[in-house]
N, C-alpha and C. Protein backbone atom coordinates (compact mmCIF):
# COMPACT_ATOMS: atom_id res chain seq x y z
N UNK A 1 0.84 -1.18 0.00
CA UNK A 1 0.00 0.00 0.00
C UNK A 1 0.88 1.24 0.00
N UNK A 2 0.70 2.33 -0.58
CA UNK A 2 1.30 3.35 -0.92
C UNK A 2 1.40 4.50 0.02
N UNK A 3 2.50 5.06 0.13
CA UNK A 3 1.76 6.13 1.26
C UNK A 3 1.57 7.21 1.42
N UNK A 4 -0.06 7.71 1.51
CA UNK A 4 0.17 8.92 0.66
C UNK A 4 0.56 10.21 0.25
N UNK A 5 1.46 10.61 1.28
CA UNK A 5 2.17 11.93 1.53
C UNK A 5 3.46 11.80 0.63
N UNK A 6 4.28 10.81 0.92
CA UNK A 6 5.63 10.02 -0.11
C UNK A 6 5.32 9.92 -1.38
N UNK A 7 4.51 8.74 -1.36
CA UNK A 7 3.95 8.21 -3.04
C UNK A 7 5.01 6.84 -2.46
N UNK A 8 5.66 6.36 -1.20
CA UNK A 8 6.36 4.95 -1.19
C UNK A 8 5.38 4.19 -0.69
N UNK A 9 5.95 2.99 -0.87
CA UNK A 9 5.08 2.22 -0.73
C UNK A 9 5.37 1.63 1.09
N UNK A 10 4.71 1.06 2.14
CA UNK A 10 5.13 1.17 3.30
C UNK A 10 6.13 0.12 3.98
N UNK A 11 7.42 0.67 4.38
CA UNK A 11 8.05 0.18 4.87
C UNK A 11 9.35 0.08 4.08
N UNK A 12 9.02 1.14 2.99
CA UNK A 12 10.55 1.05 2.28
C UNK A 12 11.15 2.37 2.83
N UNK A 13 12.50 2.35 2.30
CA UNK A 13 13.33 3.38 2.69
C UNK A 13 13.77 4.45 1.57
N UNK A 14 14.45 5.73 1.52
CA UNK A 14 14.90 6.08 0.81
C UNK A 14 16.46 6.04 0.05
N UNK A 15 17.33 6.17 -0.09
CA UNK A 15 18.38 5.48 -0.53
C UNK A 15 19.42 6.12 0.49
N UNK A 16 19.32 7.51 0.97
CA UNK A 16 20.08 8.14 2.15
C UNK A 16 19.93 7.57 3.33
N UNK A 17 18.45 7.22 3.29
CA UNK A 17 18.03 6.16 4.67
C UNK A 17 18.64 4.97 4.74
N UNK A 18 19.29 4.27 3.34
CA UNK A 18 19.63 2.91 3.35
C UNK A 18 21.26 3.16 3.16
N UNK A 19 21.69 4.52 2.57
CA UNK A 19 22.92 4.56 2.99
C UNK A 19 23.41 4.59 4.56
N UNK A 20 22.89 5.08 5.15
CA UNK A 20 23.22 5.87 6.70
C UNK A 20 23.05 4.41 7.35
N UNK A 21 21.67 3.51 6.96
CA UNK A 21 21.64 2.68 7.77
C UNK A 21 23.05 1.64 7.61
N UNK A 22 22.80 1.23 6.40
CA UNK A 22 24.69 0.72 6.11
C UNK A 22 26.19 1.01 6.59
N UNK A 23 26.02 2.11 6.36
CA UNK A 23 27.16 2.99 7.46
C UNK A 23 27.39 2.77 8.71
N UNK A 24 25.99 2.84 9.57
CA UNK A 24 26.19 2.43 10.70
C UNK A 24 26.31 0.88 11.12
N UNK A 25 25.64 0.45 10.58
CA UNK A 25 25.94 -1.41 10.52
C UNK A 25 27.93 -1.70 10.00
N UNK A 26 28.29 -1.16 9.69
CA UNK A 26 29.74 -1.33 8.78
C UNK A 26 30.32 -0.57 10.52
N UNK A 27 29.96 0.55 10.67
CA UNK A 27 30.71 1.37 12.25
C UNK A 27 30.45 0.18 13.00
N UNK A 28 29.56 -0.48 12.99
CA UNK A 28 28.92 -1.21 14.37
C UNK A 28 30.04 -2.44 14.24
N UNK A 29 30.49 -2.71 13.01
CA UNK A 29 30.99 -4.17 13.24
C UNK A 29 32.37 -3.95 13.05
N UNK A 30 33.24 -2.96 12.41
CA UNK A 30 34.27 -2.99 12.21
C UNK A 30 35.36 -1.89 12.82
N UNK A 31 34.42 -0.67 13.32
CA UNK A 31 34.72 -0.05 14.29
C UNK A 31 35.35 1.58 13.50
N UNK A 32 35.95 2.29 14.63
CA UNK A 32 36.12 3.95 14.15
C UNK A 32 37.41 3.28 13.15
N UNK A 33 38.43 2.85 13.41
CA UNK A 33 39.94 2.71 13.04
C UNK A 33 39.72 2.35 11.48
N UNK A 34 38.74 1.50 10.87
CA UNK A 34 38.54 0.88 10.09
C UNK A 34 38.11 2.11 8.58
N UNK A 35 37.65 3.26 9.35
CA UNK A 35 37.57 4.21 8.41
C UNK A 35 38.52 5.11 8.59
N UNK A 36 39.76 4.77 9.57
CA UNK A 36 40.50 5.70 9.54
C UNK A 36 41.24 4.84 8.44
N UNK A 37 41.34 3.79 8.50
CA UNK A 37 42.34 2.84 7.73
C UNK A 37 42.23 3.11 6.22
N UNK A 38 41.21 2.73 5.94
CA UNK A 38 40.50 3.38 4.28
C UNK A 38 40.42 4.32 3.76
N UNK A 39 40.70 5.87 4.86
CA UNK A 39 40.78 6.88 4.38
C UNK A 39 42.21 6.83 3.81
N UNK A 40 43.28 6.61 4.90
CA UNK A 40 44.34 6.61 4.83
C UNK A 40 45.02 6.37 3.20
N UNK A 41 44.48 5.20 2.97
CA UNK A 41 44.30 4.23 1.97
C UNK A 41 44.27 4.90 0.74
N UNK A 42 43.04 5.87 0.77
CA UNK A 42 42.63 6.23 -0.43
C UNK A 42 43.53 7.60 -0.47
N UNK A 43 43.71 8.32 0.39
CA UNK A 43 44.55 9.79 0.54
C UNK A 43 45.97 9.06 0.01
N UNK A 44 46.31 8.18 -0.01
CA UNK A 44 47.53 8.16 -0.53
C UNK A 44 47.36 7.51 -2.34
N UNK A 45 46.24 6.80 -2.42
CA UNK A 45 46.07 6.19 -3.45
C UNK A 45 46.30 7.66 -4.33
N UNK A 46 45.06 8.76 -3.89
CA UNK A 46 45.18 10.32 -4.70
C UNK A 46 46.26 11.30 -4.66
N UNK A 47 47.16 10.58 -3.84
CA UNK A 47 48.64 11.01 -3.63
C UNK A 47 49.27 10.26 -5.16
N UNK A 48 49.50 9.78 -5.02
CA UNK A 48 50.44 8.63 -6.30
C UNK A 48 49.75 9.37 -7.67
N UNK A 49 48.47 9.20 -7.73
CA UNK A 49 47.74 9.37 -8.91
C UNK A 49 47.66 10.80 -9.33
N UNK A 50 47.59 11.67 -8.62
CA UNK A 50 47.33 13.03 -8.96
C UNK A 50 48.61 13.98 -8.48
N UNK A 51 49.45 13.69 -7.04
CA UNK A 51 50.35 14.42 -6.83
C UNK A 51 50.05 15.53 -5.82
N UNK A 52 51.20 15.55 -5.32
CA UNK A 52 51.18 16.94 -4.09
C UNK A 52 50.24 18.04 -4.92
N UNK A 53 50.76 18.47 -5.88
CA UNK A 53 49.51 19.79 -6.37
C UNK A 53 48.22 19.91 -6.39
N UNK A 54 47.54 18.46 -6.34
CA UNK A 54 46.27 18.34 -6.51
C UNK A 54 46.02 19.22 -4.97
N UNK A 55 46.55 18.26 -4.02
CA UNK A 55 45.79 18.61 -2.75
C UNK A 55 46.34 20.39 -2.48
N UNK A 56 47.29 20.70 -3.01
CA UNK A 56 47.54 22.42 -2.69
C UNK A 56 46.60 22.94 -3.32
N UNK A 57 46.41 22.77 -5.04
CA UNK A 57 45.00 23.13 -5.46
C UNK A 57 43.38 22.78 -4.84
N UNK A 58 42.92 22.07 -4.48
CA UNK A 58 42.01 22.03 -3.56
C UNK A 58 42.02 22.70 -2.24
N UNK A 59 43.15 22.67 -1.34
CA UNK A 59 43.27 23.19 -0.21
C UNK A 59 43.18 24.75 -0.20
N UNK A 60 43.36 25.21 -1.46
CA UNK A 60 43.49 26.97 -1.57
C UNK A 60 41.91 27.04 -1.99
N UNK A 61 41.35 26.47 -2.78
CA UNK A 61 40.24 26.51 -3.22
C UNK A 61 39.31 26.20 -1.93
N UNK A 62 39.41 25.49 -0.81
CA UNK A 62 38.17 25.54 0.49
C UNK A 62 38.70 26.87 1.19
N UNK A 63 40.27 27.17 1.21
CA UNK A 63 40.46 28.44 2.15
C UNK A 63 39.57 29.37 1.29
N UNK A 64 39.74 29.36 -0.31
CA UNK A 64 39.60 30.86 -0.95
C UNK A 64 37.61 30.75 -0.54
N UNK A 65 36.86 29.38 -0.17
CA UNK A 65 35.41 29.30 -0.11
C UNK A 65 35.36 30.25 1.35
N UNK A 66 36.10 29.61 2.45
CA UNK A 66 35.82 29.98 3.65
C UNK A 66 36.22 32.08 4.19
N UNK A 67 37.10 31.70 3.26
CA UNK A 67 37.36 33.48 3.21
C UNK A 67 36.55 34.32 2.69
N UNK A 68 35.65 33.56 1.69
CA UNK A 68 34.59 34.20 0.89
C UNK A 68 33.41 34.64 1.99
N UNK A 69 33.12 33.19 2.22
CA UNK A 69 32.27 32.98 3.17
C UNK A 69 32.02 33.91 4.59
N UNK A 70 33.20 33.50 5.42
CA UNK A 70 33.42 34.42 6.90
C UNK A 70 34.08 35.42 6.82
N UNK A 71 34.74 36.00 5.80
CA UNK A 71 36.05 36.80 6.10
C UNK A 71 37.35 36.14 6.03
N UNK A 72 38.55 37.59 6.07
CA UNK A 72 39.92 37.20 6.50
C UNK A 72 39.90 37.31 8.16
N UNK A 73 38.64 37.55 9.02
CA UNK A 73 39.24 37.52 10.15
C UNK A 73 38.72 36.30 11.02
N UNK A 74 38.13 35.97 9.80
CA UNK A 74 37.76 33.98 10.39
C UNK A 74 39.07 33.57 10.86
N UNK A 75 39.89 33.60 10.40
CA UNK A 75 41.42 33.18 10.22
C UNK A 75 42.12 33.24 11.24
N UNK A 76 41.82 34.89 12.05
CA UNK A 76 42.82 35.75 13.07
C UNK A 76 41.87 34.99 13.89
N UNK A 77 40.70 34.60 14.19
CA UNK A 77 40.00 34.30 15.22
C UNK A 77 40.37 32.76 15.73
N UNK A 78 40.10 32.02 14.72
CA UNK A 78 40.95 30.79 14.47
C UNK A 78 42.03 30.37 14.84
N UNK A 79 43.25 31.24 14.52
CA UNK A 79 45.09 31.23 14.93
C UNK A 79 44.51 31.28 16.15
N UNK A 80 44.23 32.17 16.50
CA UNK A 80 44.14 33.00 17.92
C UNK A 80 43.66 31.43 18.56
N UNK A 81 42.62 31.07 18.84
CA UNK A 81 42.11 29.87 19.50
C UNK A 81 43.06 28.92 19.47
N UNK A 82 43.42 28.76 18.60
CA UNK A 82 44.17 27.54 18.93
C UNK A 82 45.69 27.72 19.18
N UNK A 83 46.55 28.96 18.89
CA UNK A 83 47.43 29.32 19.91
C UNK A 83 47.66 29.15 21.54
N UNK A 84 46.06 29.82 21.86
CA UNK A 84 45.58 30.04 23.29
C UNK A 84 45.43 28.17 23.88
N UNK A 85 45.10 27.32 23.04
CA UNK A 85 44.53 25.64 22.83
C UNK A 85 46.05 25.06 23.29
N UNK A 86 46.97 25.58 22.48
CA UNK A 86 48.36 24.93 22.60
C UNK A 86 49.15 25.34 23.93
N UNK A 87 49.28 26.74 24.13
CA UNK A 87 49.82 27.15 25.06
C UNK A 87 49.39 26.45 26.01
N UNK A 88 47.99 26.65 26.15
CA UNK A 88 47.31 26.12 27.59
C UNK A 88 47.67 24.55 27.76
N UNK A 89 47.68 23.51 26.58
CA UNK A 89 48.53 22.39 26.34
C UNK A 89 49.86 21.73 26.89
N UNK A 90 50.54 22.85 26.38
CA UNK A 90 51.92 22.63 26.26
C UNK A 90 53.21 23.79 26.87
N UNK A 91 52.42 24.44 27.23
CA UNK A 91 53.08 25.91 28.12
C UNK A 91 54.10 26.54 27.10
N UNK A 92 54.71 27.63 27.19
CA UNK A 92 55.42 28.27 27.00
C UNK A 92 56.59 28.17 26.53
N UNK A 93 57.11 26.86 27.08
CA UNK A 93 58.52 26.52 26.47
C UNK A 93 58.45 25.87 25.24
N UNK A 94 57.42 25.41 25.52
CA UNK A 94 57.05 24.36 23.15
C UNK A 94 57.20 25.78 22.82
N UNK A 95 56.69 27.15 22.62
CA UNK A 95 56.98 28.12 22.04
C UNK A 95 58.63 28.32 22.00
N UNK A 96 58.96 28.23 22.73
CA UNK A 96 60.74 28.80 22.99
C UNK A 96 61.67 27.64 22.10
N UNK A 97 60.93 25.97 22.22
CA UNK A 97 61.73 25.31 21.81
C UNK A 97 61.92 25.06 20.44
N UNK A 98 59.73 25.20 19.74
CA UNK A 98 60.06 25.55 18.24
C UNK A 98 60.65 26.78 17.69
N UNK A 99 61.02 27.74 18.47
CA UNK A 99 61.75 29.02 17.88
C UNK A 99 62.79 28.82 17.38
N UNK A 100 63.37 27.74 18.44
CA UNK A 100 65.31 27.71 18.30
C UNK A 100 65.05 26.51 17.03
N UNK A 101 64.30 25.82 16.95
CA UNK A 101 64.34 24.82 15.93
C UNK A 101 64.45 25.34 14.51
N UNK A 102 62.95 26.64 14.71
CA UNK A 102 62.67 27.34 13.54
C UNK A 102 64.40 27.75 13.12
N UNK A 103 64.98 28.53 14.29
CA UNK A 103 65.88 29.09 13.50
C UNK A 103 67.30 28.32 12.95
N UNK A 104 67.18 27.32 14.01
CA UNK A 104 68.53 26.61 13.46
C UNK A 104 68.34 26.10 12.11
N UNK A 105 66.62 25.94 11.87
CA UNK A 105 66.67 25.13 10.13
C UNK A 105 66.73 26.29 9.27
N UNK A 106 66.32 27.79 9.76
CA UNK A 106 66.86 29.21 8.34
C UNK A 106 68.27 29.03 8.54
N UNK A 107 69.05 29.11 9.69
CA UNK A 107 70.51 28.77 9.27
C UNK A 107 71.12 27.92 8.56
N UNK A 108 70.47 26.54 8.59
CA UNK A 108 70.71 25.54 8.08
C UNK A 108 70.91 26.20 5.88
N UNK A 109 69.60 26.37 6.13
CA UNK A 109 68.72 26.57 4.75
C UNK A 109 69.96 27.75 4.30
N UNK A 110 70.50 28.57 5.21
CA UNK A 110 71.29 29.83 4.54
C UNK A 110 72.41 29.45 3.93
N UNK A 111 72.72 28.32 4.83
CA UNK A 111 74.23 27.86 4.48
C UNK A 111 74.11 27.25 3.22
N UNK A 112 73.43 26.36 3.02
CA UNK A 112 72.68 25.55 1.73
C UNK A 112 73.16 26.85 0.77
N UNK A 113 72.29 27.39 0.89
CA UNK A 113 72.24 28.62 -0.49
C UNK A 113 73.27 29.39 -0.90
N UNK A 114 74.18 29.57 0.78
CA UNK A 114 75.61 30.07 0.15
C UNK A 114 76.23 29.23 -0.38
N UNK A 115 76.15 28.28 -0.40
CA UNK A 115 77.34 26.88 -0.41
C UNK A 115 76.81 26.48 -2.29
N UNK A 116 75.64 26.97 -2.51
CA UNK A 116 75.51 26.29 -3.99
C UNK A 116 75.57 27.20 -4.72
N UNK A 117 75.45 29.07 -4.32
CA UNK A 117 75.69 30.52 -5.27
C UNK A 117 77.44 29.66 -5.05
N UNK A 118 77.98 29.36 -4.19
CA UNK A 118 79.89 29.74 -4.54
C UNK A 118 80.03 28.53 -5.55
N UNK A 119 79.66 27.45 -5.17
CA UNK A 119 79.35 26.18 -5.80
C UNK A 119 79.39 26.80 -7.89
N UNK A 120 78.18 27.69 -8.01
CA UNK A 120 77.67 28.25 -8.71
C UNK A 120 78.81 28.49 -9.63
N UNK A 121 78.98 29.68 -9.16
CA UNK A 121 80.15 30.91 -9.04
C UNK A 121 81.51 29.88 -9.63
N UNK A 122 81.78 29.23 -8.97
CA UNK A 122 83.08 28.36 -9.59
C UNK A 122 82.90 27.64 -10.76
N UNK A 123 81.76 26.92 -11.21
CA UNK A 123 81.60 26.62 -12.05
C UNK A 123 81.22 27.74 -13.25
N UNK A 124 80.84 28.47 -12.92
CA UNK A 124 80.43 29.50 -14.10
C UNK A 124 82.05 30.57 -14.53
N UNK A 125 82.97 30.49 -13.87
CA UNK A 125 83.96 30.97 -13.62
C UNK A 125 84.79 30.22 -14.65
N UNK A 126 84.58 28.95 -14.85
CA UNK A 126 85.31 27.78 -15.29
C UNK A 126 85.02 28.18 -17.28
N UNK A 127 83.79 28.82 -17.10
CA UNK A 127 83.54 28.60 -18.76
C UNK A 127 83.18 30.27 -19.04
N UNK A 128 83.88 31.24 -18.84
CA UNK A 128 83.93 32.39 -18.81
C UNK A 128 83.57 32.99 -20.72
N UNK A 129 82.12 33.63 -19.89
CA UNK A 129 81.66 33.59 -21.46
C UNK A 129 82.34 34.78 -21.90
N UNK A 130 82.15 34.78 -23.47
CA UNK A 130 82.87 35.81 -24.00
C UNK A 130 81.98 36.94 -24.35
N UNK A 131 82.29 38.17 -24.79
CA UNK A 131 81.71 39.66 -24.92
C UNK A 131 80.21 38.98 -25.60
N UNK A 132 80.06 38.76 -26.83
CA UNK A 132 78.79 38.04 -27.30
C UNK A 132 77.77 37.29 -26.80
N UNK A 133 78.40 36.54 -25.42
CA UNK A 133 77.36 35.57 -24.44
C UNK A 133 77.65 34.04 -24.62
N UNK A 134 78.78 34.23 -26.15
CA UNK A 134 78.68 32.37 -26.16
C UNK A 134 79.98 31.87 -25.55
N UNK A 135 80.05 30.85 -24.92
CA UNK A 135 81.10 30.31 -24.07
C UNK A 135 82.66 29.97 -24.90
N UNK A 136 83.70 30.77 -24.77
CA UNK A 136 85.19 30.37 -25.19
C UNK A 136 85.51 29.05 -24.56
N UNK A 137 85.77 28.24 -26.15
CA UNK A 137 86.22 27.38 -25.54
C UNK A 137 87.62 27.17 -24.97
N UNK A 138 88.18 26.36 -24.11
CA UNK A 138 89.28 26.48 -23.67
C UNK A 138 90.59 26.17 -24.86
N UNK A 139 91.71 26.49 -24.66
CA UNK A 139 92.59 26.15 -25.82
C UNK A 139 93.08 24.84 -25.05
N UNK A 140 93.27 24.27 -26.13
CA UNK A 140 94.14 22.33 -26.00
C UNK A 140 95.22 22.61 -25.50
N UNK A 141 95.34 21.97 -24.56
CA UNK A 141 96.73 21.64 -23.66
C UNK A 141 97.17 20.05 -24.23
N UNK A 142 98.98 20.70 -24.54
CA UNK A 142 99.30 19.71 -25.32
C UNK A 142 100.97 19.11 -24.39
């Protein structure tokens, strides 16, 4: 018999109703970990297949929704909370200790960059172009 506000017939479901109910029967038997496992799974599967850019392109595209959406001071409100979340966490010195970390890796990173401009520099030194731009070649040593 049909019913007549729906037009279903009684005792069927709709397909969101029979998704959700599935869902929870699948939670009930296999537990939270089991969709952490499969996510995992698939985030890397779209890793391999598409590449780091995909997810930077998407990830700018929900910030550029939510900025649309709330503002840029969704953002400041946001930092702010969960600064206040960590501190209260982890006190004061996680601040002091990622500082010195932060900076020992720009030192790190500086040295890098001097070390491959001299790197550079010597090699470009080696093939000393001429007035025109095209490289002299060296004369034969005999």
């Amino acid at each position: 018999m049909a019913d007549e506000s729906t037009g279903k017939k009684k005792g069927s479901m709709s397909v969101s109703e029979a998704g959700r109910k599935g869902g929870q029967t699948v939670r009930d038997k296999y537990g939270h970990s089991f969709y952490e496992e499969i996510g995992r799974k698939g985030g890397e599967t779209v890793k391999a297949e598409r590449g780091r850019a995909f997810y930077e392109q998407i990830g700018k595209k929900g910030g550029d929704t939510v900025k649309a959406e709330r503002g840029a001071g969704f953002y400041e409100q946001i930092g702010k909370k969960g600064g206040e979340a960590v501190k209260a966490e982890r006190g004061t010195p996680f601040y002091e200790e990622i500082g010195k970390k932060g900076g020992h890796r720009v030192r790190t990173l500086i040295e890098e960059g001097k070390k491959a401009a001299s790197e550079n520099a010597k090699s470009s030194e080696d093939k000393t172009p001429a007035p025109g731009g095209e490289v002299v070649p060296e004369p034969a040593q005999e």
